[in-house]
N, C-alpha and C. Protein backbone atom coordinates (compact mmCIF):
# COMPACT_ATOMS: atom_id res chain seq x y z
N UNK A 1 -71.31 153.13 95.34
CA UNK A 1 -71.87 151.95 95.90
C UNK A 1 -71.95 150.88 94.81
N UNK A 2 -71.54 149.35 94.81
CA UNK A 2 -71.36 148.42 94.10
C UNK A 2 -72.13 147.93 94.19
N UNK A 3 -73.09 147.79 92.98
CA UNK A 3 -74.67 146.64 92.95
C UNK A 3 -73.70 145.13 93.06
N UNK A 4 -74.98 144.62 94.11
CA UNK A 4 -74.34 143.23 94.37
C UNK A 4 -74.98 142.87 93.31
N UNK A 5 -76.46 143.11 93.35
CA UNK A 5 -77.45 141.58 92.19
C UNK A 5 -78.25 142.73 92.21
N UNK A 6 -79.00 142.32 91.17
CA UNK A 6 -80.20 142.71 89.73
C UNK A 6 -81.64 142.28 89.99
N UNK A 7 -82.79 142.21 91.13
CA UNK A 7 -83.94 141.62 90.62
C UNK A 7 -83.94 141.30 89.42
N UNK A 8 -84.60 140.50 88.96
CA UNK A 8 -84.92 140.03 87.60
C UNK A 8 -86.56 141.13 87.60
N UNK A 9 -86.38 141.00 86.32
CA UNK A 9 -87.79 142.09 86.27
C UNK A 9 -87.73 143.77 86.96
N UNK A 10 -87.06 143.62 87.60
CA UNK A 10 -86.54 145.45 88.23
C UNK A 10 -86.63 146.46 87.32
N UNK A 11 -86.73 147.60 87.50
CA UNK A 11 -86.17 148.78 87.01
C UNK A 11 -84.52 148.89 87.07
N UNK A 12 -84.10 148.50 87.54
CA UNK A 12 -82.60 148.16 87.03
C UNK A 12 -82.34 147.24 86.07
N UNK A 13 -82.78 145.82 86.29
CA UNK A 13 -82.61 145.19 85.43
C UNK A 13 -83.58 145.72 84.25
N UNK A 14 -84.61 145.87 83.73
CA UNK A 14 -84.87 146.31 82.72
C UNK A 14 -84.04 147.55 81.95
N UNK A 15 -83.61 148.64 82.91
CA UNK A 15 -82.09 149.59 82.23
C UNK A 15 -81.36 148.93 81.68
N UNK A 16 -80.94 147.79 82.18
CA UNK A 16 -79.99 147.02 82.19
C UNK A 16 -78.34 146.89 83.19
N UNK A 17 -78.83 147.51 84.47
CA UNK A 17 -78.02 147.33 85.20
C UNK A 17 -77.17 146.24 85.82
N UNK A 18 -75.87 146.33 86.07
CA UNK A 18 -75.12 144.96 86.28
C UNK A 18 -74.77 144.46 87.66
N UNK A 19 -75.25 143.58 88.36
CA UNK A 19 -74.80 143.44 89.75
C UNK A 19 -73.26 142.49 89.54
N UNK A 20 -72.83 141.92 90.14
CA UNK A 20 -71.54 141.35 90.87
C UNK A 20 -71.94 140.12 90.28
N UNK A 21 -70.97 139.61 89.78
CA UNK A 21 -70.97 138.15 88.87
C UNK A 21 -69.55 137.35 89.34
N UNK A 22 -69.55 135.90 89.23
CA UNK A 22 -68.26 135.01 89.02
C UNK A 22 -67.90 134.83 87.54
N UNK A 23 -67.13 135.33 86.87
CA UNK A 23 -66.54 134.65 85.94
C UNK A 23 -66.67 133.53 85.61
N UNK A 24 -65.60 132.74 84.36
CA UNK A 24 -66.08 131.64 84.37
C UNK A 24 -64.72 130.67 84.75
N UNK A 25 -63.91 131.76 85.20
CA UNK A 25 -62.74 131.30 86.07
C UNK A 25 -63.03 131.53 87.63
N UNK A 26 -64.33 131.24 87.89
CA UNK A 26 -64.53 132.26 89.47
C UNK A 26 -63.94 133.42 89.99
N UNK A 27 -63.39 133.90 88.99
CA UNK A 27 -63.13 135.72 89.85
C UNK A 27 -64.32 136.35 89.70
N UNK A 28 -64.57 136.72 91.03
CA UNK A 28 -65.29 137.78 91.30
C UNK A 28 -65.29 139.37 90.34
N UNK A 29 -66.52 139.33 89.66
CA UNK A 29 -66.17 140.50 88.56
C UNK A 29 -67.80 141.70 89.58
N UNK A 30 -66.92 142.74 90.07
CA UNK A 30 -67.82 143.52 90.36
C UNK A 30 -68.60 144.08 89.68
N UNK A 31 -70.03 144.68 90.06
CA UNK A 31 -71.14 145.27 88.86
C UNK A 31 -70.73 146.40 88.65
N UNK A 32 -71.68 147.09 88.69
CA UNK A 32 -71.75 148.62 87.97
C UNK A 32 -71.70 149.55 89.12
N UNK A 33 -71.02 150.32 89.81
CA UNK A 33 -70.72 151.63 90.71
C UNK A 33 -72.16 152.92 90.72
N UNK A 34 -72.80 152.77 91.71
CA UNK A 34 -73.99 153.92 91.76
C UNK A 34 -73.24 155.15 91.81
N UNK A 35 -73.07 156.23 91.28
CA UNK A 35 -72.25 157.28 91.90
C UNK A 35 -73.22 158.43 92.23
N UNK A 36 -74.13 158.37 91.29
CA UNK A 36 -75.28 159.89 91.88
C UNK A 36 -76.90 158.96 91.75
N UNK A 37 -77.99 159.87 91.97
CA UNK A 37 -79.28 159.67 91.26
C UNK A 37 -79.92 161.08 91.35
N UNK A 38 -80.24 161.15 90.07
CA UNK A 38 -80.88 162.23 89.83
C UNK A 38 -79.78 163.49 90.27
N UNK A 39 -78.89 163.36 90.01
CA UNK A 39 -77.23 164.67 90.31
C UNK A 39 -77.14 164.67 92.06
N UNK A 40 -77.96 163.69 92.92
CA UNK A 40 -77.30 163.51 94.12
C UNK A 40 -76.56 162.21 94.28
N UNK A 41 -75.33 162.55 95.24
CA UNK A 41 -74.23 161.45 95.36
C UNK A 41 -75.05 160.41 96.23
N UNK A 42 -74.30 159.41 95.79
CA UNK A 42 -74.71 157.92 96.90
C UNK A 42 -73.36 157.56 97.27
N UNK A 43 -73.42 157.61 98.89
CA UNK A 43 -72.33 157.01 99.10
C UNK A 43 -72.31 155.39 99.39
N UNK A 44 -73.59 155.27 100.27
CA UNK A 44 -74.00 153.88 100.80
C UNK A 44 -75.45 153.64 100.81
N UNK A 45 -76.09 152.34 101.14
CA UNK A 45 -76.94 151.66 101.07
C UNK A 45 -78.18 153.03 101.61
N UNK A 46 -77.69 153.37 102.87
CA UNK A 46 -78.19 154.36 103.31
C UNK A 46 -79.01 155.34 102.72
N UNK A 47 -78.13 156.08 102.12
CA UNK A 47 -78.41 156.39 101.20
C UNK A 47 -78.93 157.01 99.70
N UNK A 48 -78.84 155.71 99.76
CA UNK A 48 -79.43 155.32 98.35
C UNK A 48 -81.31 154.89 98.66
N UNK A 49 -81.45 154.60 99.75
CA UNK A 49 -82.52 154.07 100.59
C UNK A 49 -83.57 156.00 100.56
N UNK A 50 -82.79 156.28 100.80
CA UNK A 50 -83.17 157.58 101.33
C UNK A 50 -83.74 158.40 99.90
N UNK A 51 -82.99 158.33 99.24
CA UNK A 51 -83.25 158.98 97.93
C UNK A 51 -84.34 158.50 96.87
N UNK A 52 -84.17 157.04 96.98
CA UNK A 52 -85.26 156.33 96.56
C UNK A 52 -86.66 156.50 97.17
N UNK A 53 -86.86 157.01 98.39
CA UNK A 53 -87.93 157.08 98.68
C UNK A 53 -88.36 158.37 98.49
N UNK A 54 -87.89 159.30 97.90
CA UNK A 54 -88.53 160.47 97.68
C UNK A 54 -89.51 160.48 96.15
N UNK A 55 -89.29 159.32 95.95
CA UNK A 55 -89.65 158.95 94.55
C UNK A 55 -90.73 158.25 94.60
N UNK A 56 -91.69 157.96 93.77
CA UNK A 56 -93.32 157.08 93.75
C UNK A 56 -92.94 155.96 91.94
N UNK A 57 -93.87 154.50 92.25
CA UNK A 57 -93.93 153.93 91.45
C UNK A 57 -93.98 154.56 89.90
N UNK A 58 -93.17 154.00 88.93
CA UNK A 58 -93.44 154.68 87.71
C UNK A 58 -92.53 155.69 87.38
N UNK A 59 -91.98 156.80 87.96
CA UNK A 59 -91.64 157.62 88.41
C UNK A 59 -89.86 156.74 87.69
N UNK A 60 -89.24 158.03 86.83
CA UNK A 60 -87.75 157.81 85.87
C UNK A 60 -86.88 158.69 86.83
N UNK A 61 -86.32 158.01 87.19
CA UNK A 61 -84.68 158.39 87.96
C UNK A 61 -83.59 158.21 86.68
N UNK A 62 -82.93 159.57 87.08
CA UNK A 62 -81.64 159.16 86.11
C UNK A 62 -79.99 158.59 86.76
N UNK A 63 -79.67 157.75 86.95
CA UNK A 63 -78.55 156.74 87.60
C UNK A 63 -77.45 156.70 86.92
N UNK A 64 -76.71 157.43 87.47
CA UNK A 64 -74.85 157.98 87.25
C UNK A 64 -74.23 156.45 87.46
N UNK A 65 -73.84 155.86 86.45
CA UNK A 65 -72.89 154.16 86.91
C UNK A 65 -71.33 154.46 86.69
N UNK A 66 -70.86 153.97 87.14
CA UNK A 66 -69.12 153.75 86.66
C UNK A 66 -68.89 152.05 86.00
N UNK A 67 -69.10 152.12 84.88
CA UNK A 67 -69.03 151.04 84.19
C UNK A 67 -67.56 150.42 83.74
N UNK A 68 -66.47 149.71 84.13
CA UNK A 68 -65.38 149.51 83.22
C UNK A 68 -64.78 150.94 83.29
N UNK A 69 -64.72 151.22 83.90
CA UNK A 69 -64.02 152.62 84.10
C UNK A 69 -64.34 154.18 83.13
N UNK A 70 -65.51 153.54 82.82
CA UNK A 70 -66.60 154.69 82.25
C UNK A 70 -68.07 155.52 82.98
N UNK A 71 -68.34 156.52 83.16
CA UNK A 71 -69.23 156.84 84.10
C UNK A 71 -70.46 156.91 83.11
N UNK A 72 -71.58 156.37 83.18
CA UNK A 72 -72.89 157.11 82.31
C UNK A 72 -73.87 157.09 82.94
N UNK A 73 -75.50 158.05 82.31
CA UNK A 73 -76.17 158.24 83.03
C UNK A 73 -77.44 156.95 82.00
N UNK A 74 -77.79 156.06 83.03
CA UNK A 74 -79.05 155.10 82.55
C UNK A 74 -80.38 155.65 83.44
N UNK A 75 -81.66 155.78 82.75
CA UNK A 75 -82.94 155.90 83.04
C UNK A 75 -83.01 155.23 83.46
N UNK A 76 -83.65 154.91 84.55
CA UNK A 76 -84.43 153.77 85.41
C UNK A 76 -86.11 153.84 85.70
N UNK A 77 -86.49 152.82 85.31
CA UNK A 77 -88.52 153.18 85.71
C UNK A 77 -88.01 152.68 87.69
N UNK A 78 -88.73 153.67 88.33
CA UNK A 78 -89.10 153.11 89.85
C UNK A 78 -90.13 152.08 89.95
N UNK A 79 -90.12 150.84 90.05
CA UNK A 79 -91.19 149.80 90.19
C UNK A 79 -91.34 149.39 91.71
């Protein structure tokens, strides 16, 4: 699943997760690819919805990205 956008202040954005940006030629440069959380797959919004809620404020998820054609795992605080 492709992060569109980043709350500012998020637990993503504080990881430093990347949503979907324009260049500075306007191409569309996609973010960062969700592929698991916590070693379960995300396929869609769905989810990802679903999984997140098994979780409480505060509370560190570990988030599988496909970065540039690299996969890693970033900590996330649940806020």
């Amino acid at each position: 699943m492709v992060i569109v956008s980043v709350d500012a202040g998020s637990g993503a954005d504080q990881a430093g997760l990347q949503g979907t940006v324009r260049d500075v030629n306007g191409r569309l440069v996609l973010g960062d690819i969700i592929q698991s959380i916590d070693g379960e797959s995300v396929g869609n919004l769905g989810e990802l919805g679903t999984l997140l809620d098994r979780y409480s404020v505060g509370d560190e998820v570990i988030v599988t990205i496909l970065r540039d054609g690299n996969s890693q795992d970033v900590s996330v605080q649940v806020l």
